[in-house]
PDB file of N, CA and C in Angstrom:
ATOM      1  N   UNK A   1      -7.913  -4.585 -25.213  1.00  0.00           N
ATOM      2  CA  UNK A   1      -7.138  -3.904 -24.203  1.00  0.00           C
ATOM      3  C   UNK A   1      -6.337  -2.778 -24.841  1.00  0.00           C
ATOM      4  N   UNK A   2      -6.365  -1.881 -24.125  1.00  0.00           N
ATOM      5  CA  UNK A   2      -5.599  -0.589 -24.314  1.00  0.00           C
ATOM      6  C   UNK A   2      -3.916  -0.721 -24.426  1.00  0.00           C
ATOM      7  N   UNK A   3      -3.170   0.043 -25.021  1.00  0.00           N
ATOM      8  CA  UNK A   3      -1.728   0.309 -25.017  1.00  0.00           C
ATOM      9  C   UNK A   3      -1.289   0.456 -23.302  1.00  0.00           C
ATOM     10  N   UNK A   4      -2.133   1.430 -22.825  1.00  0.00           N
ATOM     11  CA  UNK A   4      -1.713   1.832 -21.181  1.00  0.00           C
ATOM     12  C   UNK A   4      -2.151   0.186 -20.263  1.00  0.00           C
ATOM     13  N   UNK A   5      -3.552  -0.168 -21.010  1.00  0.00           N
ATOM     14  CA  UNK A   5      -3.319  -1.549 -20.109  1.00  0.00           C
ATOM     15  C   UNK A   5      -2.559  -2.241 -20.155  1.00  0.00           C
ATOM     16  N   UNK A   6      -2.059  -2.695 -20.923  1.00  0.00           N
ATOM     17  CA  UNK A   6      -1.030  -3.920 -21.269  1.00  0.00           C
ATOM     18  C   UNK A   6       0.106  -3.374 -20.411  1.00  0.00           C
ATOM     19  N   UNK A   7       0.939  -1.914 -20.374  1.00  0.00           N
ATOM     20  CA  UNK A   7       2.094  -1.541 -20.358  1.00  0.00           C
ATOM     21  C   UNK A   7       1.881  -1.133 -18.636  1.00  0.00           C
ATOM     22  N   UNK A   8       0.451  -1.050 -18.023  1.00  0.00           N
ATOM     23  CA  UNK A   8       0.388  -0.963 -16.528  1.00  0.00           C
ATOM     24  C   UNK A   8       0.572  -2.389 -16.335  1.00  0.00           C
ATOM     25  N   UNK A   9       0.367  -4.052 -16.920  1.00  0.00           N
ATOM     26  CA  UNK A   9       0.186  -4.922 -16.640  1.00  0.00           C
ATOM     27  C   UNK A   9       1.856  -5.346 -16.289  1.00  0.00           C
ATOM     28  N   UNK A  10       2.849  -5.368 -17.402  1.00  0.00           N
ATOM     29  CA  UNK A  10       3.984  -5.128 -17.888  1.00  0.00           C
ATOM     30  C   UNK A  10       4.507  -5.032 -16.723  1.00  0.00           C
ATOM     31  N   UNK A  11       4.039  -3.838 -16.492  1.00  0.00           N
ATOM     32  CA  UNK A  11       5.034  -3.146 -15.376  1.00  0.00           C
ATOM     33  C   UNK A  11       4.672  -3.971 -13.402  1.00  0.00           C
ATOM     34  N   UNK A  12       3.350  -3.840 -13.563  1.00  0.00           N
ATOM     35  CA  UNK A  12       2.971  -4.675 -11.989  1.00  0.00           C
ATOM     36  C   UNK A  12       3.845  -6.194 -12.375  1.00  0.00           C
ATOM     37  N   UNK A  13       4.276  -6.597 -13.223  1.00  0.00           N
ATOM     38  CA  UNK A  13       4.253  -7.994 -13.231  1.00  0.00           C
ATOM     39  C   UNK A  13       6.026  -8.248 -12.894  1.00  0.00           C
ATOM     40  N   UNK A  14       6.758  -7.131 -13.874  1.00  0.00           N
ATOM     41  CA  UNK A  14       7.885  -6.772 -13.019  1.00  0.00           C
ATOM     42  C   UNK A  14       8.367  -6.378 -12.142  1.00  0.00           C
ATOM     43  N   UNK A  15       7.525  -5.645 -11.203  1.00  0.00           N
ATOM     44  CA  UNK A  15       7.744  -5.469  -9.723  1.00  0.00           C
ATOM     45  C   UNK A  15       7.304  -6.418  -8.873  1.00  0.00           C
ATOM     46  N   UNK A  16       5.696  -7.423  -9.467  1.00  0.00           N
ATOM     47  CA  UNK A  16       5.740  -8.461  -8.520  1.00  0.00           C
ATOM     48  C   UNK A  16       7.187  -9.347  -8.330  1.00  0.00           C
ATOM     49  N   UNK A  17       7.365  -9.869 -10.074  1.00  0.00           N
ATOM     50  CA  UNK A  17       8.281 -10.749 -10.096  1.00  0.00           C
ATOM     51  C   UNK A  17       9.649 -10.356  -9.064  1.00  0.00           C
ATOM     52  N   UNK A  18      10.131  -9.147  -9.120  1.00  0.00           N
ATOM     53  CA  UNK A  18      11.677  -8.829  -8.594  1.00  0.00           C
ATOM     54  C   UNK A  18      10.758  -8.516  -7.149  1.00  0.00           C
ATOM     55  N   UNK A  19       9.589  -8.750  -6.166  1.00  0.00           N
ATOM     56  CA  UNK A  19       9.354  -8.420  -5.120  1.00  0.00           C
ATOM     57  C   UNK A  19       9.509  -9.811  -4.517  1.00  0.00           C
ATOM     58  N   UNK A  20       9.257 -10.909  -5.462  1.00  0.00           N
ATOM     59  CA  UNK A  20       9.395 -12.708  -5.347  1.00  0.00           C
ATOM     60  C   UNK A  20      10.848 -12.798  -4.816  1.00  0.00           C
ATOM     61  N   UNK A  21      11.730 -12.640  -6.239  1.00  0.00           N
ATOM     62  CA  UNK A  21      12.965 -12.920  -6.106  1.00  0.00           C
ATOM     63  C   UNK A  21      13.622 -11.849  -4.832  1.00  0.00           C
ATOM     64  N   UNK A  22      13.299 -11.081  -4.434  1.00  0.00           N
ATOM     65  CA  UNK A  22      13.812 -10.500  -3.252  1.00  0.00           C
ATOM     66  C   UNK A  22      13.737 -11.061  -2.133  1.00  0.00           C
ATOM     67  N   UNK A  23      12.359 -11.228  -1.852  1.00  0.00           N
ATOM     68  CA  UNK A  23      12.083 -12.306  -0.998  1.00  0.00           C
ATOM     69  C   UNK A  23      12.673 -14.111  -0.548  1.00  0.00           C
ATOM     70  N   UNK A  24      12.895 -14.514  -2.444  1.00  0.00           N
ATOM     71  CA  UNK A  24      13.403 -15.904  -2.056  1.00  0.00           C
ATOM     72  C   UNK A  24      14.510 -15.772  -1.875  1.00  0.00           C
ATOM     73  N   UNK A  25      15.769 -15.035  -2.174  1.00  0.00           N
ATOM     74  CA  UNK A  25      17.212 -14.618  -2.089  1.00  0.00           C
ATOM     75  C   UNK A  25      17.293 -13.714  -0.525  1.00  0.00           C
ATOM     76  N   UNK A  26      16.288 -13.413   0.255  1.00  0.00           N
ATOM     77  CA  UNK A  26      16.968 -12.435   1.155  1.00  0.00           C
ATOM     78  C   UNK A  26      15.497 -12.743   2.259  1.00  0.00           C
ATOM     79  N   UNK A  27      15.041 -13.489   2.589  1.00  0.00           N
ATOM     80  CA  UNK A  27      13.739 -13.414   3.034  1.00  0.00           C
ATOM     81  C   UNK A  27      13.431 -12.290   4.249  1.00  0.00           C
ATOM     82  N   UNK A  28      14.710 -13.042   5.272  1.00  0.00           N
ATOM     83  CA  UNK A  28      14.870 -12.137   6.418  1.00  0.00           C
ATOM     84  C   UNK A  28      14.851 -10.385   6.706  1.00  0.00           C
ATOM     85  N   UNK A  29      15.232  -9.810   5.805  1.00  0.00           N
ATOM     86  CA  UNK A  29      14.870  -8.418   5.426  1.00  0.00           C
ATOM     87  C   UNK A  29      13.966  -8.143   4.634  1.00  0.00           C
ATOM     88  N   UNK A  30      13.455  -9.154   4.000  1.00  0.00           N
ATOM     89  CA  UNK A  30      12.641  -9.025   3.313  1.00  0.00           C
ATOM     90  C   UNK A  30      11.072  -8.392   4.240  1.00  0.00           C
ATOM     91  N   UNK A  31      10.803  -9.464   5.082  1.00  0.00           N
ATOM     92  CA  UNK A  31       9.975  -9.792   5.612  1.00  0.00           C
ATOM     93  C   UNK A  31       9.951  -8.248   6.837  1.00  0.00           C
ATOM     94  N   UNK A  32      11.390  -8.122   7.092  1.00  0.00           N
ATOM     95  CA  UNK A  32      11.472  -7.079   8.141  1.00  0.00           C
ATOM     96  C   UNK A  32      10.874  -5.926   7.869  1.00  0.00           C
ATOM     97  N   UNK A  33      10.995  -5.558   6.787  1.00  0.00           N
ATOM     98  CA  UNK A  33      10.582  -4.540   5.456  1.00  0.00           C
ATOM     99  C   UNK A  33       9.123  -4.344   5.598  1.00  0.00           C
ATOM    100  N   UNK A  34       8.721  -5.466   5.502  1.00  0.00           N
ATOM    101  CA  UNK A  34       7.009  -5.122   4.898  1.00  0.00           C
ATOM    102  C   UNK A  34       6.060  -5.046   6.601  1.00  0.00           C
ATOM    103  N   UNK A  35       7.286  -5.754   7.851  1.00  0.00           N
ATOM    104  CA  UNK A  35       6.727  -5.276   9.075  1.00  0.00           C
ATOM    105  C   UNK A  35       6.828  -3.507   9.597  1.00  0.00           C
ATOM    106  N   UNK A  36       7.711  -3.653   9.517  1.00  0.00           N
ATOM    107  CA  UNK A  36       8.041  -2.256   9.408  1.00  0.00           C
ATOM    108  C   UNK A  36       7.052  -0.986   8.324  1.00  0.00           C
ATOM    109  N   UNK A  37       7.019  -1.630   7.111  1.00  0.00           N
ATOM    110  CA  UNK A  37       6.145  -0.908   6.412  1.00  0.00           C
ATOM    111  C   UNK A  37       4.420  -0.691   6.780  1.00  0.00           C
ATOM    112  N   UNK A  38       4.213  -2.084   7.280  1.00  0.00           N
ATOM    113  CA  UNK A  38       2.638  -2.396   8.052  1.00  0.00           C
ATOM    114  C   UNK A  38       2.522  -1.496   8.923  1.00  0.00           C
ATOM    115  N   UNK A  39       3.790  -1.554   9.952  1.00  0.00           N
ATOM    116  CA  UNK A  39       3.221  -0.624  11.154  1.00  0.00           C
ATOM    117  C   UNK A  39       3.220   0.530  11.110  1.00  0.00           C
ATOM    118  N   UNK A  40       4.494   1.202  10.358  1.00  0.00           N
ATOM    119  CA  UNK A  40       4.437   2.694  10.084  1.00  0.00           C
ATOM    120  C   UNK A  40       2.761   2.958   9.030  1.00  0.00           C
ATOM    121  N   UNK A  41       2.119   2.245   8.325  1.00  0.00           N
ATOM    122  CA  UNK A  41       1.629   2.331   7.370  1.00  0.00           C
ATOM    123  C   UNK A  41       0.117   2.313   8.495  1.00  0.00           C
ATOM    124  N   UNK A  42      -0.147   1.419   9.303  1.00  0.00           N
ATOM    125  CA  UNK A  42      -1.293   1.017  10.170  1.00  0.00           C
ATOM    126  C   UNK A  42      -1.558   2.177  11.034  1.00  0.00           C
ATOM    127  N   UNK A  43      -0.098   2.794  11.596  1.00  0.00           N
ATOM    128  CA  UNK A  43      -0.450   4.195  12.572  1.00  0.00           C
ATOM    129  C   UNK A  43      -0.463   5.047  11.844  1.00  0.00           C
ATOM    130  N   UNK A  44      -0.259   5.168  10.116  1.00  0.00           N
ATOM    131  CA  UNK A  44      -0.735   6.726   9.605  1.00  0.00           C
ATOM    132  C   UNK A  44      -2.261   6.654   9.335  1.00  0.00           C
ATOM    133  N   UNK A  45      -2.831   5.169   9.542  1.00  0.00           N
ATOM    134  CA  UNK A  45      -4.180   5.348   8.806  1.00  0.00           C
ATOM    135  C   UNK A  45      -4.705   5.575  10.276  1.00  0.00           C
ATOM    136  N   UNK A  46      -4.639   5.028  11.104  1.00  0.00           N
ATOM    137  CA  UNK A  46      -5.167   5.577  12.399  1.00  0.00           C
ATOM    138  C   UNK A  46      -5.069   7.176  12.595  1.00  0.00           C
ATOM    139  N   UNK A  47      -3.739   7.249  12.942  1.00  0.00           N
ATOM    140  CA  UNK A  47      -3.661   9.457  12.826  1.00  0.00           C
ATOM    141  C   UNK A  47      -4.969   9.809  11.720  1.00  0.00           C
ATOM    142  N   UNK A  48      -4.479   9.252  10.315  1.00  0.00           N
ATOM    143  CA  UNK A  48      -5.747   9.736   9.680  1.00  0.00           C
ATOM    144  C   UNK A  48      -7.096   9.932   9.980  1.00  0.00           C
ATOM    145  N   UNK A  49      -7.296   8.850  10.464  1.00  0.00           N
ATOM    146  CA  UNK A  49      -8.737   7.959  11.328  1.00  0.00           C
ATOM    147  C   UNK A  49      -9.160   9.157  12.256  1.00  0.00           C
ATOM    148  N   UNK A  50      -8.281   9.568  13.424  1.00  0.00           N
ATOM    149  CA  UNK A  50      -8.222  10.216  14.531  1.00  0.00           C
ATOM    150  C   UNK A  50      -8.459  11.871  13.623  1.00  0.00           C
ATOM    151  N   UNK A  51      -7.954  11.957  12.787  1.00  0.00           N
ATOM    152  CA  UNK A  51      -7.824  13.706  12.353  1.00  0.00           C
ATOM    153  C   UNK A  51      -8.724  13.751  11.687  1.00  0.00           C
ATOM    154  N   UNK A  52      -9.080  12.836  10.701  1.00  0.00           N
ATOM    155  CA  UNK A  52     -10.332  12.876   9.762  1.00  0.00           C
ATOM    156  C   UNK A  52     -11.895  12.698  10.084  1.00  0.00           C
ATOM    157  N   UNK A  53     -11.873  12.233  11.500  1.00  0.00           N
ATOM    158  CA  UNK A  53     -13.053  12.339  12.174  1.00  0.00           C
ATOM    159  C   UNK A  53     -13.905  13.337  12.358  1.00  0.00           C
ATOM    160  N   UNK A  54     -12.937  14.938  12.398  1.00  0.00           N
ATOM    161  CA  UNK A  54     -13.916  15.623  12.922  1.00  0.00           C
ATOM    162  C   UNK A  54     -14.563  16.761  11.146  1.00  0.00           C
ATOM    163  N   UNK A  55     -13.611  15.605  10.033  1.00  0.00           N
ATOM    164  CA  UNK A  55     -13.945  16.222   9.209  1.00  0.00           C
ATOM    165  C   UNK A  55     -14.907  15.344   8.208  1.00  0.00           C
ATOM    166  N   UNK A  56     -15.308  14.144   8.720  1.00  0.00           N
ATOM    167  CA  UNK A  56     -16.162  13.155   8.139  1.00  0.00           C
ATOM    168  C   UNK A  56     -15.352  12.287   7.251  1.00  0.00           C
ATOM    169  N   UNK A  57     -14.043  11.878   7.507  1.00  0.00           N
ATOM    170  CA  UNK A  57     -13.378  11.300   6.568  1.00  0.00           C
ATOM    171  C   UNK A  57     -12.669  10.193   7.273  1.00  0.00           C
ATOM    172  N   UNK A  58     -12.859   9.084   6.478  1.00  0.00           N
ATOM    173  CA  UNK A  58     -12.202   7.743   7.221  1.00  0.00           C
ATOM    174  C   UNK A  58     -12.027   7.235   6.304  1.00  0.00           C
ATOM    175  N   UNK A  59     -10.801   6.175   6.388  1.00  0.00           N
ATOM    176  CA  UNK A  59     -10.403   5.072   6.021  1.00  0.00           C
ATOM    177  C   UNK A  59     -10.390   3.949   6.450  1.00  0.00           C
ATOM    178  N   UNK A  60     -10.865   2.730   6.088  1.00  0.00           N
ATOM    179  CA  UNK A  60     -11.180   1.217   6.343  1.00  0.00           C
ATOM    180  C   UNK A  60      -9.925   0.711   6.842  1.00  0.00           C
ATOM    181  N   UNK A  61      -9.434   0.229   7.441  1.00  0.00           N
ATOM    182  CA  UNK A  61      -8.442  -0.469   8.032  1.00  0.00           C
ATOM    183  C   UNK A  61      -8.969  -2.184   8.107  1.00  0.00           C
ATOM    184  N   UNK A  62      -8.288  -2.581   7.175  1.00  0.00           N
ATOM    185  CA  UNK A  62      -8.897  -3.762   6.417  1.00  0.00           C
ATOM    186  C   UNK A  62      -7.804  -4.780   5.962  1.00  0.00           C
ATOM    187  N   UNK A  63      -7.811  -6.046   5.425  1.00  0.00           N
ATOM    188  CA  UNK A  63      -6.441  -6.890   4.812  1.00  0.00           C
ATOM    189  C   UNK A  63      -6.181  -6.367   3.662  1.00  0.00           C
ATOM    190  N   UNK A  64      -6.949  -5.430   2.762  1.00  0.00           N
ATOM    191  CA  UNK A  64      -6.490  -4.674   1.722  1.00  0.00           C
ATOM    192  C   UNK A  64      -5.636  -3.625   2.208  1.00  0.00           C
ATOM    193  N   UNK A  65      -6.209  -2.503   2.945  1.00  0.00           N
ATOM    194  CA  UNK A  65      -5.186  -1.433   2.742  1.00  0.00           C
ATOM    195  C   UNK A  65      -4.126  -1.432   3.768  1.00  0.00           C
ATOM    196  N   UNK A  66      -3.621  -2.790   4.819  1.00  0.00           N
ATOM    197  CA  UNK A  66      -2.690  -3.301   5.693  1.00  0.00           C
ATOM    198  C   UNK A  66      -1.783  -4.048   4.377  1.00  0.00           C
ATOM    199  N   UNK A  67      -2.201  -4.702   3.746  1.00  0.00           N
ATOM    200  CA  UNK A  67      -1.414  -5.133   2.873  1.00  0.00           C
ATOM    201  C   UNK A  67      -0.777  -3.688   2.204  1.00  0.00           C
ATOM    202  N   UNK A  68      -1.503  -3.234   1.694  1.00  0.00           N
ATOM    203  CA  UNK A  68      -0.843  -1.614   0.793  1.00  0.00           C
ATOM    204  C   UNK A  68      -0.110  -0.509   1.403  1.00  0.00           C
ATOM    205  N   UNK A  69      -0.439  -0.776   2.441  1.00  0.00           N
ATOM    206  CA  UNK A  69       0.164  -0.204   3.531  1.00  0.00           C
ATOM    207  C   UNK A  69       1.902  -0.596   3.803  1.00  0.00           C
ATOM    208  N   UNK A  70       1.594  -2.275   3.829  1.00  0.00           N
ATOM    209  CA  UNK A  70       2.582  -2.842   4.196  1.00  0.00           C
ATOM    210  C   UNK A  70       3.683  -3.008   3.147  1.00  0.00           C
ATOM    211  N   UNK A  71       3.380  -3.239   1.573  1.00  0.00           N
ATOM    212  CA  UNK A  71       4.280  -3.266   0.737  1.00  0.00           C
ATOM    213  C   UNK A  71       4.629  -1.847   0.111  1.00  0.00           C
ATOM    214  N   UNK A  72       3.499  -0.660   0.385  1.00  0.00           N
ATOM    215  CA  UNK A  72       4.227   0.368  -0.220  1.00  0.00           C
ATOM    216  C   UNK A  72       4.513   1.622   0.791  1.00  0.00           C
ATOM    217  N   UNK A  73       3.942   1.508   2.292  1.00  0.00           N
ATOM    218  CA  UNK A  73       4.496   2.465   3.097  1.00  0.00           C
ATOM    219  C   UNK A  73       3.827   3.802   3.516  1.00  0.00           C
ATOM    220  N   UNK A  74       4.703   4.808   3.456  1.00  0.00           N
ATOM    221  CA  UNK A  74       4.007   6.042   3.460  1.00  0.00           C
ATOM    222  C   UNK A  74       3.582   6.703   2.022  1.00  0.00           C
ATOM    223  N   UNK A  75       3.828   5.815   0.783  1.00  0.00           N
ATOM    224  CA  UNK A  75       3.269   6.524  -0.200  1.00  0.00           C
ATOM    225  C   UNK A  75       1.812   5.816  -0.234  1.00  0.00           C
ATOM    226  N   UNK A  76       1.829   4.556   0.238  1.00  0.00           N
ATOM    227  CA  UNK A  76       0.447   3.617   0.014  1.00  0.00           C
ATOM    228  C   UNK A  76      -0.674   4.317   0.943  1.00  0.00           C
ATOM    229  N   UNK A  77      -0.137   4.564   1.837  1.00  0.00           N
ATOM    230  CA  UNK A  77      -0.981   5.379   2.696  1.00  0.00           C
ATOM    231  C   UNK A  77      -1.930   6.450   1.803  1.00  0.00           C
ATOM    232  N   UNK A  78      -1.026   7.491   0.977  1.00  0.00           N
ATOM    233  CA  UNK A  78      -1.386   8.891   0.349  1.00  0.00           C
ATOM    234  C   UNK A  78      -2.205   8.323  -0.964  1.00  0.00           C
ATOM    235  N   UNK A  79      -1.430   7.192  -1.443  1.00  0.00           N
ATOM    236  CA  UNK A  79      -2.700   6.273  -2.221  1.00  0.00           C
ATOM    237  C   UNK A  79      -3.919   6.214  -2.165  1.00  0.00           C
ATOM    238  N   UNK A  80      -4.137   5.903  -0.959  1.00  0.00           N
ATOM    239  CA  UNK A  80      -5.595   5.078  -0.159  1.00  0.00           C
ATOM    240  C   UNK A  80      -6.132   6.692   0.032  1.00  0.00           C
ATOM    241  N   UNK A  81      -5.887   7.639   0.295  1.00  0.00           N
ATOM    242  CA  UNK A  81      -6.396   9.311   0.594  1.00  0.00           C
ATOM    243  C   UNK A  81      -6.746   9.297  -0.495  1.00  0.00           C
ATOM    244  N   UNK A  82      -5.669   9.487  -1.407  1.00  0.00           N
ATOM    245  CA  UNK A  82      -6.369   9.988  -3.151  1.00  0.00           C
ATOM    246  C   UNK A  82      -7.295   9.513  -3.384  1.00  0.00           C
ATOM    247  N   UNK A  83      -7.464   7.648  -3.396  1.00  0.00           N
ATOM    248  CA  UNK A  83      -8.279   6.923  -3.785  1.00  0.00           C
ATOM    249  C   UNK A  83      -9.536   7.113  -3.223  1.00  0.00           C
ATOM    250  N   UNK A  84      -9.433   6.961  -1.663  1.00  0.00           N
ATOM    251  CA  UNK A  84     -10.817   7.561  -0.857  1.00  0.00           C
ATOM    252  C   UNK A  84     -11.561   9.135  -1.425  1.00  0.00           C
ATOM    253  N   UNK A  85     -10.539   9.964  -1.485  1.00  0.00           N
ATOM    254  CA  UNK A  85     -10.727  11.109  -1.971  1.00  0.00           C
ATOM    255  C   UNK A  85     -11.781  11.104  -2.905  1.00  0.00           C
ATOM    256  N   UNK A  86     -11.158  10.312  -4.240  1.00  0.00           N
ATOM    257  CA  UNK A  86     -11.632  10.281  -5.924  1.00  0.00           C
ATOM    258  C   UNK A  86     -12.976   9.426  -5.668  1.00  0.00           C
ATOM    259  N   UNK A  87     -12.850   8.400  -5.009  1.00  0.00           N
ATOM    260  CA  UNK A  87     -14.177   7.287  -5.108  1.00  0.00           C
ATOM    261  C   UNK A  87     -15.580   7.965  -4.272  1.00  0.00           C
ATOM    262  N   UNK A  88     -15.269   8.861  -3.416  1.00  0.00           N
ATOM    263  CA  UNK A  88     -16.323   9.246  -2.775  1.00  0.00           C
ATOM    264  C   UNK A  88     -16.712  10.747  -2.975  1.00  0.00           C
TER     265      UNK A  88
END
């Protein structure tokens, strides 16, 4: 394994961990958070869906990118573009 792997591993493992402890110390906002993040996150991939149609471009609306959606928002959204972008 690489220097960058280990230190990307590092790092996801400290944001899972403090995304745990947020959750077990505060659940109720916790939880409000990642609804809130789902839905704002579910109607940008739709707009996308709707605008990218007439340009041949879609995104899967799936338990993956509702989840990514849901824990990271409007940047997870621009994620899933790049990513669609780069992979295809």
């Amino acid at each position: 394994m690489s220097a960058w792997q280990v230190i990307g591993m590092l790092v996801g493992s400290v944001v899972l961990i403090y995304m745990v402890a947020t959750f077990l110390r505060e659940p109720g906002p916790a939880i409000i958070g990642l609804l809130r993040g789902l839905i704002v996150g579910v109607v940008a991939l739709v707009v996308i869906n709707l605008i990218g149609a007439s340009f041949g471009f879609h995104i899967a609306i799936n338990p993956f990118t509702a989840a990514t959606t849901a824990v990271l928002g409007l940047p997870g959204v621009a994620a899933l573009v790049v990513i669609n972008i780069w992979m295809v």
